[in-house]
N, C-alpha and C. Protein backbone atom coordinates (compact mmCIF):
# COMPACT_ATOMS: atom_id res chain seq x y z
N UNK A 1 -104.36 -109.37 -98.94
CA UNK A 1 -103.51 -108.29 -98.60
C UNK A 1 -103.06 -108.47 -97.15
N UNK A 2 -101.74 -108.10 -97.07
CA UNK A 2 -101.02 -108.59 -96.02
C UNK A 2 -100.69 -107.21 -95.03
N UNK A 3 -101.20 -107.17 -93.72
CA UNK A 3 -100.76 -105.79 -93.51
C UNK A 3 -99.67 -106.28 -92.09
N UNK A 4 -98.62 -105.22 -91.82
CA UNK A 4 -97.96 -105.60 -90.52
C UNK A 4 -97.72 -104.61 -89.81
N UNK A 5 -97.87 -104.88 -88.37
CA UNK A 5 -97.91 -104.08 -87.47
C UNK A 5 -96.69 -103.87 -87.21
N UNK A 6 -96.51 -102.47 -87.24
CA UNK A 6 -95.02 -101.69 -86.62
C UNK A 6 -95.10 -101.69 -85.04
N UNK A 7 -96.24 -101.39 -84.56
CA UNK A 7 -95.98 -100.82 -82.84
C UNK A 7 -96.23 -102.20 -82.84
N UNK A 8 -95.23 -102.77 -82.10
CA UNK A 8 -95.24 -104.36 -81.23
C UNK A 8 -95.41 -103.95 -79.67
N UNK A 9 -94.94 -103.08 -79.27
CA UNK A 9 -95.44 -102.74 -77.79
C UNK A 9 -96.15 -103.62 -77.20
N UNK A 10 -97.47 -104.21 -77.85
CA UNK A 10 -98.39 -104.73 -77.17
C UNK A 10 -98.27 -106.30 -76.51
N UNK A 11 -97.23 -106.56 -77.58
CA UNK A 11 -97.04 -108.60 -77.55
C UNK A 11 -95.74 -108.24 -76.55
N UNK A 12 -94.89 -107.50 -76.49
CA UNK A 12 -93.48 -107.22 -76.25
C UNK A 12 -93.34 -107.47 -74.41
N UNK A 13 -93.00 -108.34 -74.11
CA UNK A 13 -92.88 -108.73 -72.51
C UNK A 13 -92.07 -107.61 -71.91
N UNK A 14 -92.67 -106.97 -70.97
CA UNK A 14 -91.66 -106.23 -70.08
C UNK A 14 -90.99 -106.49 -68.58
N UNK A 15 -89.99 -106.86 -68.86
CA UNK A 15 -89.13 -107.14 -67.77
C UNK A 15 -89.02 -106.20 -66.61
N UNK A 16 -89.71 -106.13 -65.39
CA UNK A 16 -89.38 -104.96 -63.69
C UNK A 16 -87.66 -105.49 -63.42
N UNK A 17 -87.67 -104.58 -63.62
CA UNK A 17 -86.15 -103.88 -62.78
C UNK A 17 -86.17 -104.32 -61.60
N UNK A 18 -85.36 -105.03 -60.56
CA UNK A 18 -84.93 -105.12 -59.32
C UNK A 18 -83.70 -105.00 -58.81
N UNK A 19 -84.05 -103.64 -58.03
CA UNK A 19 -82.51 -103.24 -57.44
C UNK A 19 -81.76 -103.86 -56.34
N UNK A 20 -80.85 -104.87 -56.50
CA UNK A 20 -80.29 -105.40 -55.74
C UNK A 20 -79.15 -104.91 -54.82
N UNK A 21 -79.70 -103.39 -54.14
CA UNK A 21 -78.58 -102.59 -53.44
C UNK A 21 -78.53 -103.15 -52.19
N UNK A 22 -77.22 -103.02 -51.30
CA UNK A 22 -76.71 -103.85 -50.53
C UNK A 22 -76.45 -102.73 -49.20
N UNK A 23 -76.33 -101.52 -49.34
CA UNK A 23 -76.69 -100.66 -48.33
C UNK A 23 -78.06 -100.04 -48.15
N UNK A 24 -77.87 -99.60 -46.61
CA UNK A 24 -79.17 -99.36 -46.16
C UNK A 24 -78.60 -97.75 -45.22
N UNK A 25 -79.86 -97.17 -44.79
CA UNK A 25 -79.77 -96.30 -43.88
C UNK A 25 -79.10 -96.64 -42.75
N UNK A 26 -78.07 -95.82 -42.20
CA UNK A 26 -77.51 -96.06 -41.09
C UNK A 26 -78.08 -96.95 -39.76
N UNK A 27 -79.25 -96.04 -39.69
CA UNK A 27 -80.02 -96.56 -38.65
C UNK A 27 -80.87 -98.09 -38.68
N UNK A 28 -80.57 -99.12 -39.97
CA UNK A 28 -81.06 -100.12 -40.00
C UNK A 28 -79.96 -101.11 -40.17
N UNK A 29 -78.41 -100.85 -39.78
CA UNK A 29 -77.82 -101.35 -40.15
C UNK A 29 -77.30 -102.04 -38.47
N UNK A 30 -76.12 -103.71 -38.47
CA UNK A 30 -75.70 -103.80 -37.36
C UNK A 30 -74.34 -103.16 -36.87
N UNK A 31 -74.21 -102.56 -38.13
CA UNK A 31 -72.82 -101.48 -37.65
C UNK A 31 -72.65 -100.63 -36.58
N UNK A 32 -74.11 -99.79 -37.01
CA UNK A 32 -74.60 -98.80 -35.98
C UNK A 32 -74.69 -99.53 -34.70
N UNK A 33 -74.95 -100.66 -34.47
CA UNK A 33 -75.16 -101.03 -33.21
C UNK A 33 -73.72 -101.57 -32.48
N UNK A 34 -72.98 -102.31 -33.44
CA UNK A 34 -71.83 -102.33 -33.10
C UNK A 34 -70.88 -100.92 -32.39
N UNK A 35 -71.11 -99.88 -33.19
CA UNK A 35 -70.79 -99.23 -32.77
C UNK A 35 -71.20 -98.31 -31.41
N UNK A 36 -72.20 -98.33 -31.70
CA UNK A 36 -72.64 -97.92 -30.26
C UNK A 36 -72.17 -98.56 -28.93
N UNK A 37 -72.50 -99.70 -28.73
CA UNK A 37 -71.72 -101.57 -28.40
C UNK A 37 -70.33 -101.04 -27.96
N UNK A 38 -69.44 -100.31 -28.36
CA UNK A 38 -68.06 -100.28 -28.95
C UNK A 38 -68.33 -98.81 -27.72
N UNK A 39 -68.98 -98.17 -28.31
CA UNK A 39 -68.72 -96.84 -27.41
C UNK A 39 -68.96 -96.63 -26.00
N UNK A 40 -70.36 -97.60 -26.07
CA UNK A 40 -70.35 -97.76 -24.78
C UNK A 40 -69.54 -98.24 -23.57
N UNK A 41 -68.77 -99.65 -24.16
CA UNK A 41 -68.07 -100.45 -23.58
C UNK A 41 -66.83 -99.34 -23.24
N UNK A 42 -66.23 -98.38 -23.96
CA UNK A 42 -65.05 -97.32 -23.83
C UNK A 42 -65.12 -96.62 -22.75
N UNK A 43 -66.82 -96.03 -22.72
CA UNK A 43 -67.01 -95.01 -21.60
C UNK A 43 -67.39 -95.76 -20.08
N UNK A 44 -67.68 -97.00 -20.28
CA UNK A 44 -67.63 -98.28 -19.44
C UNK A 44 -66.69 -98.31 -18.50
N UNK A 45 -65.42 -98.73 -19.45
CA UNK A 45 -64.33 -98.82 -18.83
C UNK A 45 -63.38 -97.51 -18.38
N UNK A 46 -63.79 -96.96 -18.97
CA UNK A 46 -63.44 -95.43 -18.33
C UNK A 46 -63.71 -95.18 -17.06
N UNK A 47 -64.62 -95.17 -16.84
CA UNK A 47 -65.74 -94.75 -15.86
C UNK A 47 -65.36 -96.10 -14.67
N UNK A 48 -64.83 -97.52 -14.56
CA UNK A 48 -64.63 -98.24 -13.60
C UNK A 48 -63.24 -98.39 -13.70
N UNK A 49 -62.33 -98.22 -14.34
CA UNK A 49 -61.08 -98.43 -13.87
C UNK A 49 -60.22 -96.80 -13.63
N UNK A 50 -60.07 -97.59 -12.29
CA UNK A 50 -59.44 -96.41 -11.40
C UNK A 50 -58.15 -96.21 -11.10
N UNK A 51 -57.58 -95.85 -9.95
CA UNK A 51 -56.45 -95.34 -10.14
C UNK A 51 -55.24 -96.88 -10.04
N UNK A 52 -54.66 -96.53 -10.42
CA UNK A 52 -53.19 -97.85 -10.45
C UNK A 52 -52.40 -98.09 -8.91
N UNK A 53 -52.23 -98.94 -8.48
CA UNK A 53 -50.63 -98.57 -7.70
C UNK A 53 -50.17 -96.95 -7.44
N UNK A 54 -49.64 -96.56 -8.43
CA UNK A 54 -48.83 -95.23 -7.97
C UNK A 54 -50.16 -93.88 -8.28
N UNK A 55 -51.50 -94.28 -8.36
CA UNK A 55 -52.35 -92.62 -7.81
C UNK A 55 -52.76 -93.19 -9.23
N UNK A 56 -52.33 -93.11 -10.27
CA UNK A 56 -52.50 -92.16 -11.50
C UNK A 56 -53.56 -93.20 -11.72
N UNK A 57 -54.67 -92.33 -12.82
CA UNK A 57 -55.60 -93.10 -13.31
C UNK A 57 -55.26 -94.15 -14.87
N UNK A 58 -55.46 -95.02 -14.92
CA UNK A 58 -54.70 -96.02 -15.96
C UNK A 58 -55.56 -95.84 -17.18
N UNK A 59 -57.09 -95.61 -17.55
CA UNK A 59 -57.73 -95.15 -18.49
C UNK A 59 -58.36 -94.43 -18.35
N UNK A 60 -58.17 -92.73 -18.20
CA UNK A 60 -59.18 -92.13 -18.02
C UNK A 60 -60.28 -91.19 -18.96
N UNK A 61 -60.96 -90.44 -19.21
CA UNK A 61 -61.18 -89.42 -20.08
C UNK A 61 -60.87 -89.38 -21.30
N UNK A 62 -60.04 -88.70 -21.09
CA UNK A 62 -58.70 -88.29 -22.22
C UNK A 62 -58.72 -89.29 -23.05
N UNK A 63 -58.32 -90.23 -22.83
CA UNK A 63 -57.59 -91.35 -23.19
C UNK A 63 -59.29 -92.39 -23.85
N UNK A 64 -60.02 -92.05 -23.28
CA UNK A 64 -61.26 -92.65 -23.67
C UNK A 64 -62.16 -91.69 -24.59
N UNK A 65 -61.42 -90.58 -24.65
CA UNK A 65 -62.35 -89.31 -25.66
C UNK A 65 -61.72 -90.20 -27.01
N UNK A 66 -60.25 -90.48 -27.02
CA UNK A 66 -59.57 -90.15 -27.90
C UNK A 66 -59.76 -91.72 -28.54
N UNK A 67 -60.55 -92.57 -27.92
CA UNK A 67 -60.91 -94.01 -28.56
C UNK A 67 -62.03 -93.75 -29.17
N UNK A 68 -62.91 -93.03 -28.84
CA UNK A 68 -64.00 -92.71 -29.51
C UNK A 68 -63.97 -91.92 -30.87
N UNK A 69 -63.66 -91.20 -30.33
CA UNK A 69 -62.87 -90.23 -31.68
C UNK A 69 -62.56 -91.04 -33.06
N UNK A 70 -61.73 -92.25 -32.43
CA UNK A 70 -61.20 -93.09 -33.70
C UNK A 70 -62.16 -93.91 -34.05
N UNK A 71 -62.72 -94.23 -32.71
CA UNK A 71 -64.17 -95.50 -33.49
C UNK A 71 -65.48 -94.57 -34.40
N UNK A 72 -65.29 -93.41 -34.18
CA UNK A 72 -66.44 -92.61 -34.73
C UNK A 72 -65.65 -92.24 -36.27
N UNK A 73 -64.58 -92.09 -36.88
CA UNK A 73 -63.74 -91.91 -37.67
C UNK A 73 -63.57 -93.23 -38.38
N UNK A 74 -63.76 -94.56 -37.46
CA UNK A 74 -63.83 -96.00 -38.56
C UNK A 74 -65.28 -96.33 -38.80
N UNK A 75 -66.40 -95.60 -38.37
CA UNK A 75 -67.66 -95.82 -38.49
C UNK A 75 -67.96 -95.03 -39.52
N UNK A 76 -67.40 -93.72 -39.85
CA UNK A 76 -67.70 -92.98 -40.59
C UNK A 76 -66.92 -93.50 -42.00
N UNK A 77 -65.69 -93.29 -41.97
CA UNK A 77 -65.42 -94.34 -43.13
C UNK A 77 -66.36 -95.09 -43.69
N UNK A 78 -66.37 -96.56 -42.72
CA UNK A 78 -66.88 -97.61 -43.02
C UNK A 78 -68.30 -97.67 -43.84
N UNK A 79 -69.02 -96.60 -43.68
CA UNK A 79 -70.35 -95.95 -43.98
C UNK A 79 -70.43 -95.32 -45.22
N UNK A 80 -69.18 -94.86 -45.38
CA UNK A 80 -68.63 -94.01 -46.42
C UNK A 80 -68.78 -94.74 -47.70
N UNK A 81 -67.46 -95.85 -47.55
CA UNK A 81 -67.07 -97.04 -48.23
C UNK A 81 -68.38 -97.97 -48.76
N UNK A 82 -69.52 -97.77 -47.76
CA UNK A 82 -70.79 -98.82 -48.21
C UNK A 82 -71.80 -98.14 -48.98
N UNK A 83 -71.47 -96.60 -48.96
CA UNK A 83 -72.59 -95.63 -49.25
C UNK A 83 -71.96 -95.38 -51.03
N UNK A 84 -70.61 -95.59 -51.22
CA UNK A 84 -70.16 -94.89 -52.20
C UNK A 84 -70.47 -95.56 -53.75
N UNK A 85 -71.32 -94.74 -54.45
CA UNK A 85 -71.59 -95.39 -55.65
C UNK A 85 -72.67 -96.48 -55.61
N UNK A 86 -73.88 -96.37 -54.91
CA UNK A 86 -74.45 -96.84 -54.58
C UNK A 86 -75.82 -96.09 -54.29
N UNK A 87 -76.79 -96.41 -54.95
CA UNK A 87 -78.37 -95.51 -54.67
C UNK A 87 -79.12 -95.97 -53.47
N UNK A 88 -80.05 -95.39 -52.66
CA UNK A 88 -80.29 -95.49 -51.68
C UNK A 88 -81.60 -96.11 -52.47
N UNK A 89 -82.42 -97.27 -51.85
CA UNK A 89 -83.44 -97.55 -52.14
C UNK A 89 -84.45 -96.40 -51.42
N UNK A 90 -85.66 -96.77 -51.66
CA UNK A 90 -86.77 -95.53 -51.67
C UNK A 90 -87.50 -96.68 -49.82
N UNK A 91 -87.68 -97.51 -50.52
CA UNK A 91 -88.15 -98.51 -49.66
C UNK A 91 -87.79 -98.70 -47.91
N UNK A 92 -86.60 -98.05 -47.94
CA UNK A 92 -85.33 -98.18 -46.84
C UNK A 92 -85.98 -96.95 -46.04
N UNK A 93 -86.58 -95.55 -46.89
CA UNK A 93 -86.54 -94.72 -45.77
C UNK A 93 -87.72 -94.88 -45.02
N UNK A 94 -88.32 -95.92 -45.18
CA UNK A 94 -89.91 -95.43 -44.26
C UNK A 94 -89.21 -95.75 -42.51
């Protein structure tokens, strides 16, 4: 008499899952540093170039708020774009 086993479970190889996600937390990334890199260098040059020939200041403030502004607006994007559709590993937040 021939009997056969239904639950195979036991012989049945199980394959681990590996998530091959390609973003990370902000703070482990070289973007973030780029950017920082980027901001600094703005308020840098802000801060040493002075007035022109005729008085006026050639990059000042203003004009250096408003670079930041945009580099903080292509960082945020850019973050956006890497974050989207994409699971955060578990591993990433320690």
């Amino acid at each position: 008499m021939s009997t056969t086993n239904l639950d195979n479970t036991a012989t049945t190889p199980r394959v681990a899952r590996v998530a091959h996600d390609e973003t990370r937390p902000a703070r482990k990334t070289t973007e973030l540093l780029a950017y920082l890199a980027t901001v600094l260098a703005v308020v840098v040059t802000a801060f040493v170039v002075g007035d022109d020939d005729n008085g006026v200041d050639a990059f000042g403030a203003a004009q250096a708020l408003q670079y930041v502004t945009f580099l903080t607006i292509g960082y945020m994007l850019a973050r956006g774009l890497a974050k989207s559709g994409s699971h955060s590993r578990s591993s990433d937040n320690d």
